[in-house]
Structure formats: structure tokens, C-alpha cells
PDB file of N, CA and C in Angstrom:
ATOM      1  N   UNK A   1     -18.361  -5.747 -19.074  1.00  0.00           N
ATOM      2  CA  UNK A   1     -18.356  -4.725 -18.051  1.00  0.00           C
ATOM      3  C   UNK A   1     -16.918  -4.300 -17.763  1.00  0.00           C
ATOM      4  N   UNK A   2     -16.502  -2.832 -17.886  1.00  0.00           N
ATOM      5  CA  UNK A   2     -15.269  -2.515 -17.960  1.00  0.00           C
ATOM      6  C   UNK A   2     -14.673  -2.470 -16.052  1.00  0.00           C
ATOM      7  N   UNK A   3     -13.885  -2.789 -15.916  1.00  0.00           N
ATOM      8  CA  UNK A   3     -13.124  -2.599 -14.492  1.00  0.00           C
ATOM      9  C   UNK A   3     -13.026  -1.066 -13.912  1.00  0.00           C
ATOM     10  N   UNK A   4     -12.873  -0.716 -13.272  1.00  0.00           N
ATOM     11  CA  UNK A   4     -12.827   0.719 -12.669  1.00  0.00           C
ATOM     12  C   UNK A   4     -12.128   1.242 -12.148  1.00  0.00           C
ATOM     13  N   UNK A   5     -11.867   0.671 -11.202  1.00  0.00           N
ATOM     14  CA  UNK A   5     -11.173   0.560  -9.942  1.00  0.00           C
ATOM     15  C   UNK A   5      -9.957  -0.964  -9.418  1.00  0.00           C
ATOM     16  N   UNK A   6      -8.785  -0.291  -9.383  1.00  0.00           N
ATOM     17  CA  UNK A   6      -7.640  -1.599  -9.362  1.00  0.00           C
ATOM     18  C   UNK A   6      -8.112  -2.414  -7.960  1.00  0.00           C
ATOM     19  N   UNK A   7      -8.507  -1.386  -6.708  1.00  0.00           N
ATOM     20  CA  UNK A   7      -8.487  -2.460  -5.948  1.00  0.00           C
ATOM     21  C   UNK A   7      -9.634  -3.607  -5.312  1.00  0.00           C
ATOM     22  N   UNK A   8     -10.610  -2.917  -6.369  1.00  0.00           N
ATOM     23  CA  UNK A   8     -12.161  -3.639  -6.611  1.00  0.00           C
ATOM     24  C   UNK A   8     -11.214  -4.843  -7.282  1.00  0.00           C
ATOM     25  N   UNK A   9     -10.573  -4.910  -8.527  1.00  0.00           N
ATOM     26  CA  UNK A   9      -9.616  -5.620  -9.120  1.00  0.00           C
ATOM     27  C   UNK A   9      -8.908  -6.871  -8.139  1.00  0.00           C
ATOM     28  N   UNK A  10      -8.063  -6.129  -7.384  1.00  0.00           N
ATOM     29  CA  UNK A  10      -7.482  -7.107  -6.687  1.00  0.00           C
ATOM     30  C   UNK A  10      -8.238  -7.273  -5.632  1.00  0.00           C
ATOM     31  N   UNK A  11      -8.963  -7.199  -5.143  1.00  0.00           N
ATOM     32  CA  UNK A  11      -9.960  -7.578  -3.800  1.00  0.00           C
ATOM     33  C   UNK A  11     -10.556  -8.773  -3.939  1.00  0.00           C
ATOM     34  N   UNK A  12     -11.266  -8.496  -5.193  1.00  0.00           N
ATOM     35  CA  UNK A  12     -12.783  -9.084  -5.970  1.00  0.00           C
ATOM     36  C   UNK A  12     -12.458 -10.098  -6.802  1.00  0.00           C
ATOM     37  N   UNK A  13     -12.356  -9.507  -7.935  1.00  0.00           N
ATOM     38  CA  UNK A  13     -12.400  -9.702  -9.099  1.00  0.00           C
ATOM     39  C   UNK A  13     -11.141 -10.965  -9.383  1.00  0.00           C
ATOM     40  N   UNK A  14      -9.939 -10.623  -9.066  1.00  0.00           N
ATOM     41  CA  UNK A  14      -8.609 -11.505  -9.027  1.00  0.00           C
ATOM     42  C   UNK A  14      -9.249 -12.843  -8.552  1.00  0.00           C
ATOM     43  N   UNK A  15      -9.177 -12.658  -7.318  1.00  0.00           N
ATOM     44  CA  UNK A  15      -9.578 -13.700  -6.346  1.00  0.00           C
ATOM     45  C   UNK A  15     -10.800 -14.713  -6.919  1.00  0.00           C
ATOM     46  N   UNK A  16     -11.366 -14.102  -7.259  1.00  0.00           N
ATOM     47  CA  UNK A  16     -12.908 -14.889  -8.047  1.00  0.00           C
ATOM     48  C   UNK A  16     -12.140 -15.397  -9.231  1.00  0.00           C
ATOM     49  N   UNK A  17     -11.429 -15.290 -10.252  1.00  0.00           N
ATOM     50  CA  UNK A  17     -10.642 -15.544 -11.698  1.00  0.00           C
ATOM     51  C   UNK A  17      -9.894 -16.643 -10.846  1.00  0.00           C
ATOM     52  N   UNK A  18      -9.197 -16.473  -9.956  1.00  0.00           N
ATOM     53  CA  UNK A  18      -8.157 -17.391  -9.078  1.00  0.00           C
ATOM     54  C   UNK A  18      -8.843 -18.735  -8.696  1.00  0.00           C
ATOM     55  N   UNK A  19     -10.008 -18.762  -8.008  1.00  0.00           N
ATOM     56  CA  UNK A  19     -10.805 -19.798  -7.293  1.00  0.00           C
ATOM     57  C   UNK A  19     -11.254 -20.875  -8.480  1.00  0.00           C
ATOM     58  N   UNK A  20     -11.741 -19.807  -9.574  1.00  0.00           N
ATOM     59  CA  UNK A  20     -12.008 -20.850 -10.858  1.00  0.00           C
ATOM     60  C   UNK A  20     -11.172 -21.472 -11.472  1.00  0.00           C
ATOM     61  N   UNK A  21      -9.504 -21.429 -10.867  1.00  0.00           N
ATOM     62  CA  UNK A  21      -8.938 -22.081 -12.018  1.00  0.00           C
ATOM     63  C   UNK A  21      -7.945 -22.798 -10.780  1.00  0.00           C
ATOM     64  N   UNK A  22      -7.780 -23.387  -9.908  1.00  0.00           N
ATOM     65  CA  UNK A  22      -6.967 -23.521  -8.867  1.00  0.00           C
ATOM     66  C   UNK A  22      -5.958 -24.336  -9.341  1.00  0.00           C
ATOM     67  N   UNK A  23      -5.947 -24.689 -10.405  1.00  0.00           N
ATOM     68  CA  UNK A  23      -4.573 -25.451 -11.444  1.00  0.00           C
ATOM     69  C   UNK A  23      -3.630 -24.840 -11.567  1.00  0.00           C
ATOM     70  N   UNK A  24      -4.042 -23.437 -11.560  1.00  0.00           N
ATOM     71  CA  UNK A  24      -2.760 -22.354 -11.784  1.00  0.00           C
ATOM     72  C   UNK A  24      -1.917 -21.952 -11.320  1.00  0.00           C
ATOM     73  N   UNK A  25      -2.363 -22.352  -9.713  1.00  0.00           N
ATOM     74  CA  UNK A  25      -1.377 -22.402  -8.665  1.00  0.00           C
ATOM     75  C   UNK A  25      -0.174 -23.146  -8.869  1.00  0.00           C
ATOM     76  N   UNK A  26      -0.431 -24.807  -8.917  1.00  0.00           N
ATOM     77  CA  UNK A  26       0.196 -25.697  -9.424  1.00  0.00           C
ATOM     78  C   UNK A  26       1.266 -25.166 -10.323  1.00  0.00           C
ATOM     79  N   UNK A  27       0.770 -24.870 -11.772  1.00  0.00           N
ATOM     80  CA  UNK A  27       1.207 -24.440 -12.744  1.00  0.00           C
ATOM     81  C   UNK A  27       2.345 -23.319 -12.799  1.00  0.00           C
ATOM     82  N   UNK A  28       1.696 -22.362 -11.935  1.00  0.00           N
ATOM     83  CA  UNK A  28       2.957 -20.894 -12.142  1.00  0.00           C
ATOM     84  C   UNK A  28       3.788 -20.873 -10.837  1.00  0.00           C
ATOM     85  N   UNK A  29       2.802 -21.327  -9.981  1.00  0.00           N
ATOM     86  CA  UNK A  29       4.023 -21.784  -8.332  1.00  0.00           C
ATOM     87  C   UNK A  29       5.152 -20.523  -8.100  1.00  0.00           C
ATOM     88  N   UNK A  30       4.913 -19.600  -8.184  1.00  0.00           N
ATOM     89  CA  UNK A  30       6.105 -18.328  -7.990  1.00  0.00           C
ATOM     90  C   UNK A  30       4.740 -17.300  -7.309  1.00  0.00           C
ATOM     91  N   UNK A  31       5.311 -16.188  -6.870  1.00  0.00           N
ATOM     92  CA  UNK A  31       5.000 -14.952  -6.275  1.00  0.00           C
ATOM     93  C   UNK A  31       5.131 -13.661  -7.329  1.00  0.00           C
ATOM     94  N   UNK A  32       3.849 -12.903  -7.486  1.00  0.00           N
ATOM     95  CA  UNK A  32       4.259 -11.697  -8.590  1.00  0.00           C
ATOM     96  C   UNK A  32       3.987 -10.570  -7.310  1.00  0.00           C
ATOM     97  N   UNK A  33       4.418  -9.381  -7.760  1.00  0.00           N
ATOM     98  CA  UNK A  33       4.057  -7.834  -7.511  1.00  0.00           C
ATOM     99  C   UNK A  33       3.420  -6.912  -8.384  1.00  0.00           C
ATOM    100  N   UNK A  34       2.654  -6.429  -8.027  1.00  0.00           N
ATOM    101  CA  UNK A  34       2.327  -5.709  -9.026  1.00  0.00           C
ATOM    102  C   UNK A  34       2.896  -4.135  -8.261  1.00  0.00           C
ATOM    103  N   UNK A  35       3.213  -3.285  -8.951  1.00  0.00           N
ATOM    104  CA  UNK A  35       3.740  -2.205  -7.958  1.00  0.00           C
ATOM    105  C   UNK A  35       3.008  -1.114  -8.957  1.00  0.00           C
ATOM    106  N   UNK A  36       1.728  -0.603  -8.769  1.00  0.00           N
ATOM    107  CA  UNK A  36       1.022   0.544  -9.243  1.00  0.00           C
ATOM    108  C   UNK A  36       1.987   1.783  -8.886  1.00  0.00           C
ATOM    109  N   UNK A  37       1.458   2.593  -9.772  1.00  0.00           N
ATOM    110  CA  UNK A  37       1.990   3.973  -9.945  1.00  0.00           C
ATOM    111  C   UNK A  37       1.245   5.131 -10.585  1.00  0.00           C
ATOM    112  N   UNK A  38       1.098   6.236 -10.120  1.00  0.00           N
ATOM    113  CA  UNK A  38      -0.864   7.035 -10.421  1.00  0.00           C
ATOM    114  C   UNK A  38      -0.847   7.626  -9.654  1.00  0.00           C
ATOM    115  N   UNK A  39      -2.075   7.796  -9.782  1.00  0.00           N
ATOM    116  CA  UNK A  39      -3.186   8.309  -8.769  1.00  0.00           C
ATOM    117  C   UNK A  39      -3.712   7.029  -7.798  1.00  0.00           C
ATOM    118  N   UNK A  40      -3.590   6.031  -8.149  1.00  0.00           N
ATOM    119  CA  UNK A  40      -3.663   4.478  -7.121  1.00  0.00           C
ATOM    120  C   UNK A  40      -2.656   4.321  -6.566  1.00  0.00           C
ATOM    121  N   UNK A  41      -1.418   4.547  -6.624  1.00  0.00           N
ATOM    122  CA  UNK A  41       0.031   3.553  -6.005  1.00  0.00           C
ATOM    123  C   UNK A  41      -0.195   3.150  -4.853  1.00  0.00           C
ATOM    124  N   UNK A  42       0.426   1.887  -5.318  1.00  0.00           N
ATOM    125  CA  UNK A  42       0.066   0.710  -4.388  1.00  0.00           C
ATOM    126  C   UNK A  42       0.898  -0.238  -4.830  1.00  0.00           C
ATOM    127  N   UNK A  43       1.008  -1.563  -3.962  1.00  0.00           N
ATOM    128  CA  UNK A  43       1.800  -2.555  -4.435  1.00  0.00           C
ATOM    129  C   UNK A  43       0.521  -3.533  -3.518  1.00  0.00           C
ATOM    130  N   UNK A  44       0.636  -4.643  -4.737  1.00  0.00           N
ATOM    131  CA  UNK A  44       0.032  -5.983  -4.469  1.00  0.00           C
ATOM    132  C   UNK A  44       1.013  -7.473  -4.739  1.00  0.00           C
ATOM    133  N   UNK A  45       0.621  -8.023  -3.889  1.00  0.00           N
ATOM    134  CA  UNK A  45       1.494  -9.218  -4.101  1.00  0.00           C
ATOM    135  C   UNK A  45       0.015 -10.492  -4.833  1.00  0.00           C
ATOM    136  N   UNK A  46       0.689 -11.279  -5.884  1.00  0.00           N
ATOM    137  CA  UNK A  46      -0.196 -12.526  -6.015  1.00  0.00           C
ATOM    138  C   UNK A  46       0.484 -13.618  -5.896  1.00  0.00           C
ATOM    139  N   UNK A  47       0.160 -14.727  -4.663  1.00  0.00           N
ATOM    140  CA  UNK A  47       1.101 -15.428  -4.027  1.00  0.00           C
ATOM    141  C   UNK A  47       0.835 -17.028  -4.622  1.00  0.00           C
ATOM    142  N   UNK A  48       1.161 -17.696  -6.021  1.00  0.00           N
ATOM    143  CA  UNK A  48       0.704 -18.520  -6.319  1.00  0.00           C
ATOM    144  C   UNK A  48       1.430 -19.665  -5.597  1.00  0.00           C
ATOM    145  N   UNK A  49       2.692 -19.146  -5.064  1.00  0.00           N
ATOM    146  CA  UNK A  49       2.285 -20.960  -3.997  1.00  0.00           C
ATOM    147  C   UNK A  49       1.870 -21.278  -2.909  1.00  0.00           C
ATOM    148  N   UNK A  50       1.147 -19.761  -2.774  1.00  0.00           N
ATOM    149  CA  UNK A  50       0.017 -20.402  -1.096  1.00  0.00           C
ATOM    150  C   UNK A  50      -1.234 -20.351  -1.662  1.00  0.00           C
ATOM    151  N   UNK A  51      -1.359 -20.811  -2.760  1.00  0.00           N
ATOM    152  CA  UNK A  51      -3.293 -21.118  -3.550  1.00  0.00           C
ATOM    153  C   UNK A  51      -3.643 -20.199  -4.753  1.00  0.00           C
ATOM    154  N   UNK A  52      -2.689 -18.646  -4.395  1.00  0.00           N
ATOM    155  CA  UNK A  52      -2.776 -18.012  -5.607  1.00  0.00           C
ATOM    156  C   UNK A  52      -3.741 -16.691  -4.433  1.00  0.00           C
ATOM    157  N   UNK A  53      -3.109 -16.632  -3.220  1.00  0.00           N
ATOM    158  CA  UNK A  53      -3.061 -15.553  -2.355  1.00  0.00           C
ATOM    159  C   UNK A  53      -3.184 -13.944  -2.668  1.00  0.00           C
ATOM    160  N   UNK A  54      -4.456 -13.304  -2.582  1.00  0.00           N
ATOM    161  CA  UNK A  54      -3.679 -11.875  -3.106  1.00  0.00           C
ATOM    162  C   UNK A  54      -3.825 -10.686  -1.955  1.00  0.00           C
ATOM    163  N   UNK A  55      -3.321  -9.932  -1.723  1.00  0.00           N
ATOM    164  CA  UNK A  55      -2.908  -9.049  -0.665  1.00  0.00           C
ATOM    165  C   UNK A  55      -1.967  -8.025  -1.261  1.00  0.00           C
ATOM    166  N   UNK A  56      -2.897  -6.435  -0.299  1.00  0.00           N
ATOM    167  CA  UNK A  56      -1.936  -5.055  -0.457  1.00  0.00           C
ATOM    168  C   UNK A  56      -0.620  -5.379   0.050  1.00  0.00           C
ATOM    169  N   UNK A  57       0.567  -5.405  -0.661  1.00  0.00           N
ATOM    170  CA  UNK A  57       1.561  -5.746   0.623  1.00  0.00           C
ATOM    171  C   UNK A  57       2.987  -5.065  -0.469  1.00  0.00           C
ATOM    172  N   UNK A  58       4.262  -5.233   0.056  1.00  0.00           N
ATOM    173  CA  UNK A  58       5.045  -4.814  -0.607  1.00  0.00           C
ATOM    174  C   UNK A  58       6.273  -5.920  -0.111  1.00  0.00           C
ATOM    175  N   UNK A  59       6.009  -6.773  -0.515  1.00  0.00           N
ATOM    176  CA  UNK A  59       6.534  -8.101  -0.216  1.00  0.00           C
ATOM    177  C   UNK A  59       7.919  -8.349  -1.714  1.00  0.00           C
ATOM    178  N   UNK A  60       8.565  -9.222  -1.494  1.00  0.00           N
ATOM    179  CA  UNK A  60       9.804  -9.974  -2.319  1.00  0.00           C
ATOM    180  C   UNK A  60       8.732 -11.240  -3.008  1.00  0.00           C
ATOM    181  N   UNK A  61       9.070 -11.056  -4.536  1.00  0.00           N
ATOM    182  CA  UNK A  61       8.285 -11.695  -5.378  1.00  0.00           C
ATOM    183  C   UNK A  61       9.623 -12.261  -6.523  1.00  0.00           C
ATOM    184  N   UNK A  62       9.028 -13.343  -7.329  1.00  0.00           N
ATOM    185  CA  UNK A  62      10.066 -13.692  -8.345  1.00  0.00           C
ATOM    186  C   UNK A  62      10.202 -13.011  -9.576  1.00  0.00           C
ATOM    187  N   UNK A  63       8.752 -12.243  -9.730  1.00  0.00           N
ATOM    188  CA  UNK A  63       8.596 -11.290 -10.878  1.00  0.00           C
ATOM    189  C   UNK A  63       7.718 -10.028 -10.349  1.00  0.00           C
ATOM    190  N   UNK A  64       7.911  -9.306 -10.541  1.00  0.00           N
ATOM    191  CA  UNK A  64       7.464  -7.714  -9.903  1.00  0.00           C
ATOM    192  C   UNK A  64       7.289  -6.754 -11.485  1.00  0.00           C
ATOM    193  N   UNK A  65       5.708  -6.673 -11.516  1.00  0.00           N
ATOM    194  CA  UNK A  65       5.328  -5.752 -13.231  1.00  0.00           C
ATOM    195  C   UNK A  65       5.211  -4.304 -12.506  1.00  0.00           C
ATOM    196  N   UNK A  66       5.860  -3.158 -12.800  1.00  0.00           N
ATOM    197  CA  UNK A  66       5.520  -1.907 -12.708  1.00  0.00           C
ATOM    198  C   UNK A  66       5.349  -0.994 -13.834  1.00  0.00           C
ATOM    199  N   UNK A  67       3.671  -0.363 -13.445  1.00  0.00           N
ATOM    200  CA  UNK A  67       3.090  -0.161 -14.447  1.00  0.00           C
ATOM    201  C   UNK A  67       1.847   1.193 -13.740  1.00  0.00           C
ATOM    202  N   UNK A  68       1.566   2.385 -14.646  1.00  0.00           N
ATOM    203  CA  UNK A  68       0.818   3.054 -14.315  1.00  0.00           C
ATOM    204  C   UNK A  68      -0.723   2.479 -14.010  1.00  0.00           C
ATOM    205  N   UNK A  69      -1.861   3.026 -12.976  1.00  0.00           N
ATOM    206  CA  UNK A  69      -2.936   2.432 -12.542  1.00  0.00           C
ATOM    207  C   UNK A  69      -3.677   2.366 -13.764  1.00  0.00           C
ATOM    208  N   UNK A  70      -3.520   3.796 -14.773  1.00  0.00           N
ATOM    209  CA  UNK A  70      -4.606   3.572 -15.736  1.00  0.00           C
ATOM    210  C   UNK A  70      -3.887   3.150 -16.913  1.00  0.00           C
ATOM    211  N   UNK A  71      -2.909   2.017 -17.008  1.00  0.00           N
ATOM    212  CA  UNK A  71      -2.664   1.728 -18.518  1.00  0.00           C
ATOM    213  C   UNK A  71      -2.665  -0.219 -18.340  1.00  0.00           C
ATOM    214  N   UNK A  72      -2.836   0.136 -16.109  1.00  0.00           N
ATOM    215  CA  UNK A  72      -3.155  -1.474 -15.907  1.00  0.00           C
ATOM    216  C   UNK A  72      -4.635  -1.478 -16.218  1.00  0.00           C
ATOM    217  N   UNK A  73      -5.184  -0.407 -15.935  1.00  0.00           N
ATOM    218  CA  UNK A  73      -6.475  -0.558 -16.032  1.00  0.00           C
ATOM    219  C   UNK A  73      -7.115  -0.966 -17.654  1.00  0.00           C
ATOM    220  N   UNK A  74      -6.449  -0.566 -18.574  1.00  0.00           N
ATOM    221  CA  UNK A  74      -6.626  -0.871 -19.612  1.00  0.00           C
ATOM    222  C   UNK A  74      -6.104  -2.000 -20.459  1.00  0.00           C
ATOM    223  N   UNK A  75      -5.295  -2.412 -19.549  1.00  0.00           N
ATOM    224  CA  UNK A  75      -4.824  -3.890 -20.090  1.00  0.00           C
ATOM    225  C   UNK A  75      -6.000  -4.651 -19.535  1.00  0.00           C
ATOM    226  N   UNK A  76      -6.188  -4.839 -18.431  1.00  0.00           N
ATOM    227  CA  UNK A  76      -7.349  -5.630 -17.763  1.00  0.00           C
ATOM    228  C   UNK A  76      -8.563  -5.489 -18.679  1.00  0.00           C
ATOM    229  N   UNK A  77      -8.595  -4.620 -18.908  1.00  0.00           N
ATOM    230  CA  UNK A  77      -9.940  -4.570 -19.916  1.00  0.00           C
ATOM    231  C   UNK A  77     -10.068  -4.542 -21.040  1.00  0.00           C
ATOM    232  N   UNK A  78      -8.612  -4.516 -21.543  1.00  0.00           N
ATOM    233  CA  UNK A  78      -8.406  -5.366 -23.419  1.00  0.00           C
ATOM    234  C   UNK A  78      -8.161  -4.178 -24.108  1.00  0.00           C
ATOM    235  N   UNK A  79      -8.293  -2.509 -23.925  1.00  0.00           N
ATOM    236  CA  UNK A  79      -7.683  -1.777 -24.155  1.00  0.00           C
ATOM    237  C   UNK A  79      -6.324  -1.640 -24.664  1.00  0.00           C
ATOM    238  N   UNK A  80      -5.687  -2.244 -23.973  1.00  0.00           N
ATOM    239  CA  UNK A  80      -4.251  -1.778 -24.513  1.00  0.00           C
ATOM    240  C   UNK A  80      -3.655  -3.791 -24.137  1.00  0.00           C
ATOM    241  N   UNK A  81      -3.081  -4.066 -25.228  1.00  0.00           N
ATOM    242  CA  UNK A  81      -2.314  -5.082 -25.132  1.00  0.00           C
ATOM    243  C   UNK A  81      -1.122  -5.493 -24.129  1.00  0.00           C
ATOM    244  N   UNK A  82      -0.893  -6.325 -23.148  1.00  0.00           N
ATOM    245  CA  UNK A  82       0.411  -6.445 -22.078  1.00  0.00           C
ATOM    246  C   UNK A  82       1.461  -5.829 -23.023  1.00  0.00           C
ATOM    247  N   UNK A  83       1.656  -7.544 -24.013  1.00  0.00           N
ATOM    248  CA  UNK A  83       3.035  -7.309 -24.556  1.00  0.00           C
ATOM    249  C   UNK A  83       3.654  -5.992 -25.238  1.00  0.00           C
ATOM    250  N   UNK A  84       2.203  -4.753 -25.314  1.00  0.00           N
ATOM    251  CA  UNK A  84       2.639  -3.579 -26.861  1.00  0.00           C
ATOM    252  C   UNK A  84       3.121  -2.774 -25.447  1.00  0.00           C
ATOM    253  N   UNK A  85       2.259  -2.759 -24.314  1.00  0.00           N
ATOM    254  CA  UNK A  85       3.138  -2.177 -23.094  1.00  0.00           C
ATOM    255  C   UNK A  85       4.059  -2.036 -22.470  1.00  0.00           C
ATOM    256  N   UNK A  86       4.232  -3.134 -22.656  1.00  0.00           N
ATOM    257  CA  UNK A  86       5.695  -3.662 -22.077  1.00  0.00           C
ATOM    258  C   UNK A  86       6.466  -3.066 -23.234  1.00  0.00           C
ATOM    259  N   UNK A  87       6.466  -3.076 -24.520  1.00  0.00           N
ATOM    260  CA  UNK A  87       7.390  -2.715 -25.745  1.00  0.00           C
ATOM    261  C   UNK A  87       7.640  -1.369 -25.727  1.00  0.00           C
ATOM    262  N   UNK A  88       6.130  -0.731 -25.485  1.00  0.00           N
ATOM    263  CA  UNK A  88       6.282   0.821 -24.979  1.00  0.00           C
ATOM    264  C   UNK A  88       6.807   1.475 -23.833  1.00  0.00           C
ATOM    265  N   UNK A  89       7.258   0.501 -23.016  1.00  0.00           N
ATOM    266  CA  UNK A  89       7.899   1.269 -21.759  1.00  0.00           C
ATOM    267  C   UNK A  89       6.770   1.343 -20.877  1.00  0.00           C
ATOM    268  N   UNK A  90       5.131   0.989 -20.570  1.00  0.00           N
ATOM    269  CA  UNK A  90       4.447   1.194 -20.086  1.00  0.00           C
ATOM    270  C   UNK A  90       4.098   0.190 -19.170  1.00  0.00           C
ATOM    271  N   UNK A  91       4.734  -0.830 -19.208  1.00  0.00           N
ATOM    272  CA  UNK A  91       5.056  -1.782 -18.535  1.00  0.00           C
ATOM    273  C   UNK A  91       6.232  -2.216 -18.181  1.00  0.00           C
ATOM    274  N   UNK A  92       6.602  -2.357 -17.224  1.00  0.00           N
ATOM    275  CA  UNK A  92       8.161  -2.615 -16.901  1.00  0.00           C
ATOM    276  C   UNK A  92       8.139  -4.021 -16.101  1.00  0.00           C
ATOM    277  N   UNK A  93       9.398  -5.007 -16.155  1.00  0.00           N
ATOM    278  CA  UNK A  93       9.338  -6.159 -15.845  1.00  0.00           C
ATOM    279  C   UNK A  93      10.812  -6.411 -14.790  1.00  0.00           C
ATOM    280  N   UNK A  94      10.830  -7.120 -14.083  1.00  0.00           N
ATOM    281  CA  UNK A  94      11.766  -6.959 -12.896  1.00  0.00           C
ATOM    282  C   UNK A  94      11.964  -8.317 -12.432  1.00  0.00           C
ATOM    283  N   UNK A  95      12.950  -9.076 -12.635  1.00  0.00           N
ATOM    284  CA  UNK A  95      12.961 -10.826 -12.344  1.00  0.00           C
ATOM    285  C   UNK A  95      12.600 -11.912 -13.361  1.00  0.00           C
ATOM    286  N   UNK A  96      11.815 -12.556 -13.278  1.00  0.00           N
ATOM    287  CA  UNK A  96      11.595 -13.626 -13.827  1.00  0.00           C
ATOM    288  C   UNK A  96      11.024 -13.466 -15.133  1.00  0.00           C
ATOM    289  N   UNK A  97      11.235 -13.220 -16.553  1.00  0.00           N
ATOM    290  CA  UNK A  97      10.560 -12.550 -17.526  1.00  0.00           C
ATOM    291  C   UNK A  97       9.747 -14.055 -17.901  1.00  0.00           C
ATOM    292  N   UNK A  98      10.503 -14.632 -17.821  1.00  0.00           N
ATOM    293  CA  UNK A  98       9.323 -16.823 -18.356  1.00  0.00           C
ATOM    294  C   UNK A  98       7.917 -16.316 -17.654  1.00  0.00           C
ATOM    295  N   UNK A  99       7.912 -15.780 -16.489  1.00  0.00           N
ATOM    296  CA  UNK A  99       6.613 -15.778 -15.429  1.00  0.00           C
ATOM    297  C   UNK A  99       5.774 -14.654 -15.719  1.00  0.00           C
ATOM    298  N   UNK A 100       6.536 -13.081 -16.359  1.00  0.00           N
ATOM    299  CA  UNK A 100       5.731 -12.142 -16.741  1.00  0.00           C
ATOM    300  C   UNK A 100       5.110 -13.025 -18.456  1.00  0.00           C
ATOM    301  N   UNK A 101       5.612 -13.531 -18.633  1.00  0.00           N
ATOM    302  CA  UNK A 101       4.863 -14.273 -19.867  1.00  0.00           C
ATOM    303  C   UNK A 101       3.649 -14.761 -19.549  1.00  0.00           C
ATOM    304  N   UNK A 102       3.596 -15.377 -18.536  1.00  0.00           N
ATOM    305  CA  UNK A 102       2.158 -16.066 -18.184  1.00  0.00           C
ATOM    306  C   UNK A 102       1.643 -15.184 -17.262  1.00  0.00           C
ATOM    307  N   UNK A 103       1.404 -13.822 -17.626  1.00  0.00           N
ATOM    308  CA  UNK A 103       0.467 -12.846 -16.723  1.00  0.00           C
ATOM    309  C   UNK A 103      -0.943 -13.212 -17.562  1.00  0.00           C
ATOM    310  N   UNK A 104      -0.821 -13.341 -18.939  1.00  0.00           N
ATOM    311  CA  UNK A 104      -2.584 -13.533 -19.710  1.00  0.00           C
ATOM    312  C   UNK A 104      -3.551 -14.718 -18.900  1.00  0.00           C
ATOM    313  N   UNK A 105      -2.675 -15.568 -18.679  1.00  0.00           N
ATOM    314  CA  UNK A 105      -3.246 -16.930 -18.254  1.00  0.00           C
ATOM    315  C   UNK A 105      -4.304 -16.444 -16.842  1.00  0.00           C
ATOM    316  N   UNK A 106      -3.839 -15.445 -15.969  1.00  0.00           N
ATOM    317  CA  UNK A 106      -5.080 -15.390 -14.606  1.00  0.00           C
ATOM    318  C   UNK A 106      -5.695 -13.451 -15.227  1.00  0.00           C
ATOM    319  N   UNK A 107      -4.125 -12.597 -15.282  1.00  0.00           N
ATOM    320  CA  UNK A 107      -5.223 -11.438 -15.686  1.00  0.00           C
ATOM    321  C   UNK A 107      -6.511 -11.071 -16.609  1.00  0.00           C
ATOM    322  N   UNK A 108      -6.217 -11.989 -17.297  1.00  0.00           N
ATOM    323  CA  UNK A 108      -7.142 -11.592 -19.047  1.00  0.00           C
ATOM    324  C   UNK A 108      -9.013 -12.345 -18.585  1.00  0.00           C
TER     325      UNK A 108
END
């Protein structure tokens, strides 16, 4: 079932992927941003050292991905590859690049 909507995404969908794996918290222990850009813009924070927290917010993170709504939308849904995005300029990375490495591990 393809995704639609980013903030069905981060509302829903994140949060449910998050609860099933609560190791990951542990594991990645930093703060991301996601900072949309579109017809959505928006900024979300995912707060992995308070449980793996997610919230609209425009908060200070260790890694911050900025990226158009519909080319996140298509990464989420296997469409378009992170890393060929990121190579293409369609993804942009800001801080901690070790931590944008482990975006597959909760988005995918």
C-alpha cells in the first residue's frame, strides 16, 4: 500500500514502525529533522532519545534531511532510492552524515 500523504506518515505510520522496534532508540540515540519542501512544507523532528518521539516542530537536531514532499514520498515507498537522492541533489544532508546513514533502519 503506497503512502500518500507525509503527515498521515509522520502521525501514523512513523510512530507505529517506531513502537515495533524500541531498540532503535537505544541504537541511534540522536534527534533528526526532516524539513519538507512542496506543496507540504513542514518540518518534523524524530526525537530518538526520548523513545523515538515524533512531532511537527522546527526544533535543533544532530542531523536535519531536506528534501522535496514528493521525492520523500517516493523514497518511503521504494520509488526512488535515499542514497541516488541524496547523489542527485534531491536530498540534502545537514550535520551528522554517520546518522543520515541509518535513515533505512526506521524509514524503509
Amino acid at each position: 500500500m503506497a503512502i500518500e500523504n507525509i503527515r498521515e506518515y509522520f502521525e501514523s505510520i512513523l510512530p507505529g514502525k517506531l513502537s515495533e522496534k524500541p531498540d532503535l532508540s537505544e541504537k541511534i540515540n540522536a534527534t533528526y529533522k526532516f524539513a519538507i519542501t512542496g506543496d507540504e512544507s513542514t518540518n518534523w523532528v524524530v526525537d530518538f532519545t526520548a523513545g523515538g518521539a515524533v512531532s511537527e516542530a522546527d526544533g535543533d537536531a544532530a542531523c536535519t534531511i531536506t528534501v522535496n514532499g514528493s521525492d520523500f514520498l517516493d523514497i518511503i515507498n521504494g520509488k526512488l532510492n535515499g542514497q541516488m537522492a541524496f547523489m542527485t541533489g534531491k536530498l540534502k544532508v545537514a550535520g551528522d552524515m554517520g546518522l543520515a546513514m541509518k535513515l533505512g533502519s526506521f524509514l524503509g
